[in-house]
Protein backbone atom coordinates (compact mmCIF):
# COMPACT_ATOMS: atom_id res chain seq x y z
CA UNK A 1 116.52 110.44 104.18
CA UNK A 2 113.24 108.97 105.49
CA UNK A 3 111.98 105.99 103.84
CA UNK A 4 108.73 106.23 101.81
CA UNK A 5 105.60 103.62 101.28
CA UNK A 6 102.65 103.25 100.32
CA UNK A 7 100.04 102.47 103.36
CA UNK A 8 96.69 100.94 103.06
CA UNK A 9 93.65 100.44 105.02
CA UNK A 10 92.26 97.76 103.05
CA UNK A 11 91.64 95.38 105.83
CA UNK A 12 90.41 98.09 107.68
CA UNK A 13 87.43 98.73 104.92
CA UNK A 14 87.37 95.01 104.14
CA UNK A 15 85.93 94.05 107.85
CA UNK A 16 83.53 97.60 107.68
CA UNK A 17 81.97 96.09 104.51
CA UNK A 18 80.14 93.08 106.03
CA UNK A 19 83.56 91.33 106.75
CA UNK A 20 84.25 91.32 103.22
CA UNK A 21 87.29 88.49 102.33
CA UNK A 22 90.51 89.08 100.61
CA UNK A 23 88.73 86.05 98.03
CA UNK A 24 85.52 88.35 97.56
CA UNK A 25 88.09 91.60 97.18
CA UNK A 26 90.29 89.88 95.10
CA UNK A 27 87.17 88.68 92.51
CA UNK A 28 85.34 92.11 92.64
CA UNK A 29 88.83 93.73 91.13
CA UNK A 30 90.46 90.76 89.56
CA UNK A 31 93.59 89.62 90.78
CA UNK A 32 94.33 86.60 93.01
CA UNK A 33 93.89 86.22 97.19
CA UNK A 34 97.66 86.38 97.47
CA UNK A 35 97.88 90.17 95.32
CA UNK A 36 95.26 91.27 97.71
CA UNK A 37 96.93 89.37 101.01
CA UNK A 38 100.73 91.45 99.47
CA UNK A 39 98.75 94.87 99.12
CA UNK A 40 97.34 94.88 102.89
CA UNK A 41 101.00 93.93 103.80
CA UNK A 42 102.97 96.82 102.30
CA UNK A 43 104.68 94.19 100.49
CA UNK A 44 103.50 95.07 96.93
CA UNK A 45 102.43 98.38 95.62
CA UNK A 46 99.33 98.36 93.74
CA UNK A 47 99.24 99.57 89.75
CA UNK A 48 97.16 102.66 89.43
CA UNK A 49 94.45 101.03 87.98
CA UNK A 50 93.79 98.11 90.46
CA UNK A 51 94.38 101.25 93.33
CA UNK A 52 91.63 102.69 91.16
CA UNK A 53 89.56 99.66 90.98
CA UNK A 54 90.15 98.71 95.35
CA UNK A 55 89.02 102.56 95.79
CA UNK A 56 85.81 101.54 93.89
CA UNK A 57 84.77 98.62 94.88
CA UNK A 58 84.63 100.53 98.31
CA UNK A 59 83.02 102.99 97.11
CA UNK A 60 85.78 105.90 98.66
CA UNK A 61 88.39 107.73 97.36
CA UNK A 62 91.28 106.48 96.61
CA UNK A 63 93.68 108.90 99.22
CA UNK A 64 91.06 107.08 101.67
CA UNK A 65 92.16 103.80 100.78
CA UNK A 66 95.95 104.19 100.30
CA UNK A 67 98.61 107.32 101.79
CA UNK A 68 102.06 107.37 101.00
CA UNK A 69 104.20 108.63 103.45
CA UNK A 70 107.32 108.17 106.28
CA UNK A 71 107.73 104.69 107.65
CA UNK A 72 108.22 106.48 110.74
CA UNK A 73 105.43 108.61 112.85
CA UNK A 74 105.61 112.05 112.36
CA UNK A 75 103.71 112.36 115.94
């Protein structure tokens, strides 16, 4: 059975929105540099809400900001 995650692009949308840091991020939503630093790194999975609140902040949807899929390439 393949192993599932949850993937992120939030360093992706954090340099397309004037460079923004994981600091700024971390302030606009409300949780400290190292939740936001975790998140980007697949090492912690995001509550609903803060998904919600990421998703906001840049102003996408959320299945834009995070995917949950195979570890492995399905190409």
């Amino acid at each position: 059975m393949a192993k599932h995650k949850i993937n992120n692009e939030i360093r992706k949308l954090r340099f397309l929105t004037d460079e923004m840091t994981q600091e700024e991020l971390a302030d606009k939503v409300g949780v400290t540099r190292q939740t936001i630093m975790a998140i980007e790194k697949g090492k912690y999975s995001p509550s609903l809400e803060l998904a919600f609140r990421i998703s906001e902040v840049f102003e996408v949807p959320l299945n834009e900001v995070f995917t949950y899929g195979d570890t492995k390439s399905s190409k």
